[in-house]
C-alpha atoms as a PDB file:
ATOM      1  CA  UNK A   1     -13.327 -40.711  29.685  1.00  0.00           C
ATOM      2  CA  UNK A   2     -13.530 -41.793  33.760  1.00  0.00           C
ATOM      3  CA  UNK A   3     -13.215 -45.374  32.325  1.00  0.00           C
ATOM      4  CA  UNK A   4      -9.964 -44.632  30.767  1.00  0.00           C
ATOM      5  CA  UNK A   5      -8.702 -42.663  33.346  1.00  0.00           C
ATOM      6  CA  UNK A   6      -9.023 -45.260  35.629  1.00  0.00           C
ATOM      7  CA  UNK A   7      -7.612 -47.524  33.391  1.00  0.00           C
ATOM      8  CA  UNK A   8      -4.573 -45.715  33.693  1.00  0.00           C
ATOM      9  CA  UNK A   9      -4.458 -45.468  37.040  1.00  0.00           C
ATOM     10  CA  UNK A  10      -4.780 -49.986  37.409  1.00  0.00           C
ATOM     11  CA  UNK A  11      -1.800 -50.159  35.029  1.00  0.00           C
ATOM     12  CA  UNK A  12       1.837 -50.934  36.292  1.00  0.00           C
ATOM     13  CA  UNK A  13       3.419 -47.931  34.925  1.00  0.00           C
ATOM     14  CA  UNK A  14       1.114 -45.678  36.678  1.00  0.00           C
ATOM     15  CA  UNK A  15       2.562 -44.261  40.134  1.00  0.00           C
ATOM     16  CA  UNK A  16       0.512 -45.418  43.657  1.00  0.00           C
ATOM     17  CA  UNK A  17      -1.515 -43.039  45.908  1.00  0.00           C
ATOM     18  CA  UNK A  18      -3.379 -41.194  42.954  1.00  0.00           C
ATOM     19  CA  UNK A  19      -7.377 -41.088  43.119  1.00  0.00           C
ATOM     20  CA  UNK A  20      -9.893 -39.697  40.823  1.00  0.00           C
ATOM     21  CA  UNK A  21     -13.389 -38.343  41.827  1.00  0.00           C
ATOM     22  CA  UNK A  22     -15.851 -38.578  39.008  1.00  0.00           C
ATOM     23  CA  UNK A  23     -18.619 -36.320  39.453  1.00  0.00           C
ATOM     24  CA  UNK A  24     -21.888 -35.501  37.537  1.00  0.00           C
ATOM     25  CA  UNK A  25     -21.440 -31.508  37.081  1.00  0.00           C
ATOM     26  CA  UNK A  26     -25.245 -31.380  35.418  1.00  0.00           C
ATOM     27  CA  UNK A  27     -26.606 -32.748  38.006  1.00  0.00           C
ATOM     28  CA  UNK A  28     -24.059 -31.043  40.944  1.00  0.00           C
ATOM     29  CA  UNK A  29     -24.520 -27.529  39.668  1.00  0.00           C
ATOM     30  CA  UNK A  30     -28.493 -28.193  38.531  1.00  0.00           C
ATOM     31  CA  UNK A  31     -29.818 -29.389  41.547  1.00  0.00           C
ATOM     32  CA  UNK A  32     -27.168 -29.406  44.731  1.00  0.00           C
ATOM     33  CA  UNK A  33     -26.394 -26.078  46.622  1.00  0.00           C
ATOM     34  CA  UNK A  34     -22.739 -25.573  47.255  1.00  0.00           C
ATOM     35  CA  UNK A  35     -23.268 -25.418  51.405  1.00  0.00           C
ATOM     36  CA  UNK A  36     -25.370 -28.925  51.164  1.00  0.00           C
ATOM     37  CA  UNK A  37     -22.840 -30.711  49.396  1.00  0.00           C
ATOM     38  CA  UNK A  38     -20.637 -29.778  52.398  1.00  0.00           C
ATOM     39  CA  UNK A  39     -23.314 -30.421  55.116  1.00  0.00           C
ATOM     40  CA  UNK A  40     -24.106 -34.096  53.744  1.00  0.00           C
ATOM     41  CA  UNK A  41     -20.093 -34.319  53.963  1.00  0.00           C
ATOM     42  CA  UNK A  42     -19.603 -33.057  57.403  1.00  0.00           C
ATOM     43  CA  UNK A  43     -22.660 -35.356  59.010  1.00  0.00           C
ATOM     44  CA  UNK A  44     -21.078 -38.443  56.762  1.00  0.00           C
ATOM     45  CA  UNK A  45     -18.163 -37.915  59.062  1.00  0.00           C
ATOM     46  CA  UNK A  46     -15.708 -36.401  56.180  1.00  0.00           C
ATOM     47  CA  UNK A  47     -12.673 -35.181  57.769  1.00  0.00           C
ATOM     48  CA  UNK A  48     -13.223 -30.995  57.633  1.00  0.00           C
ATOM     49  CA  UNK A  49      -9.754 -31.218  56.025  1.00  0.00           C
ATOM     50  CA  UNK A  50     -10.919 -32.910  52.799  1.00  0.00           C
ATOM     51  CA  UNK A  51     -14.345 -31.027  52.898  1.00  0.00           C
ATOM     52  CA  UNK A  52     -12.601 -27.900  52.552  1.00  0.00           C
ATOM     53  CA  UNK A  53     -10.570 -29.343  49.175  1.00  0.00           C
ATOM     54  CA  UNK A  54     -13.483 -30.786  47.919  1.00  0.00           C
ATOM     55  CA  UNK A  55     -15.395 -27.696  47.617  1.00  0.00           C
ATOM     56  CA  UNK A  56     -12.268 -25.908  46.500  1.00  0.00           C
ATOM     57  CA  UNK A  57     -12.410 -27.853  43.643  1.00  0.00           C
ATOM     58  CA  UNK A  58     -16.276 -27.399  43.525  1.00  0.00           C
ATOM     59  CA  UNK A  59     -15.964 -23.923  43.670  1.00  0.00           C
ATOM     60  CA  UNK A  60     -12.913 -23.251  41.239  1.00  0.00           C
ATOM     61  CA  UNK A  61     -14.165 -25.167  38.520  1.00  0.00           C
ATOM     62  CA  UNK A  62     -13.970 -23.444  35.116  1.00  0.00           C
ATOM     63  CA  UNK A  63     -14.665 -24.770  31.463  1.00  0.00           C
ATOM     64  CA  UNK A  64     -13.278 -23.591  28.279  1.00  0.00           C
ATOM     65  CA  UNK A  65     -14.521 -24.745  24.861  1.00  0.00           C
ATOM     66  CA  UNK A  66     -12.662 -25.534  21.530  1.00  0.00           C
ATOM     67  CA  UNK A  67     -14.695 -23.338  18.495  1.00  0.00           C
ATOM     68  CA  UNK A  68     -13.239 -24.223  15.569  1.00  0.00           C
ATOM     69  CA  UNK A  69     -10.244 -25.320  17.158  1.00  0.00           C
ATOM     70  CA  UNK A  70      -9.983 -22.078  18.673  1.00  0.00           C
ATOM     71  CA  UNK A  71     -10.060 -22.172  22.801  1.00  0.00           C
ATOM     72  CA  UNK A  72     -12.390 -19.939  24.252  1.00  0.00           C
ATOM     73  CA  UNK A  73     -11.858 -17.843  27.463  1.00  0.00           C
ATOM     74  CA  UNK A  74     -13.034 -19.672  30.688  1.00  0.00           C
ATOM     75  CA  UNK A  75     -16.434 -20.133  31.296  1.00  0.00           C
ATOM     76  CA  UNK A  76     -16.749 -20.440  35.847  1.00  0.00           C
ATOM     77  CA  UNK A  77     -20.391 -21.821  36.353  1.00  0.00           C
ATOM     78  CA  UNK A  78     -22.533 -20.245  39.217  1.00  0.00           C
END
């Protein structure tokens, strides 16, 4: 799926300035704590700014799951 989506986003018809972030969720919400990933950022010399989105979309990440092609309600991981 991240190699399509980047395909899209190399093709002509596909508007400039968009980025994609893929990230490994197993292994983000398995075995990094929330306030680390931010730490590592902040002495990397992220701008706070973009810190503070990055974990917003850490932190509001929710999955929902087709059963039978029935969606089910949002599952938010902890």
């Amino acid at each position: 799926m991240a190699f399509e989506l980047f395909h899209a986003m190399n093709i002509d018809t596909c508007v400039r300035g968009n980025m994609a972030i893929k990230l490994d969720v197993a292994k983000a919400y398995d075995s990094v704590e929330w306030p680390f990933l931010a730490g590592v950022m902040g002495k990397l010399g992220f701008w706070p700014h973009w810190i503070e989105l990055v974990m917003k979309c850490v932190k509001s990440a929710s999955f929902s799951f087709l059963v039978n092609e029935v969606p089910t309600s949002h599952v938010v991981p902890s």
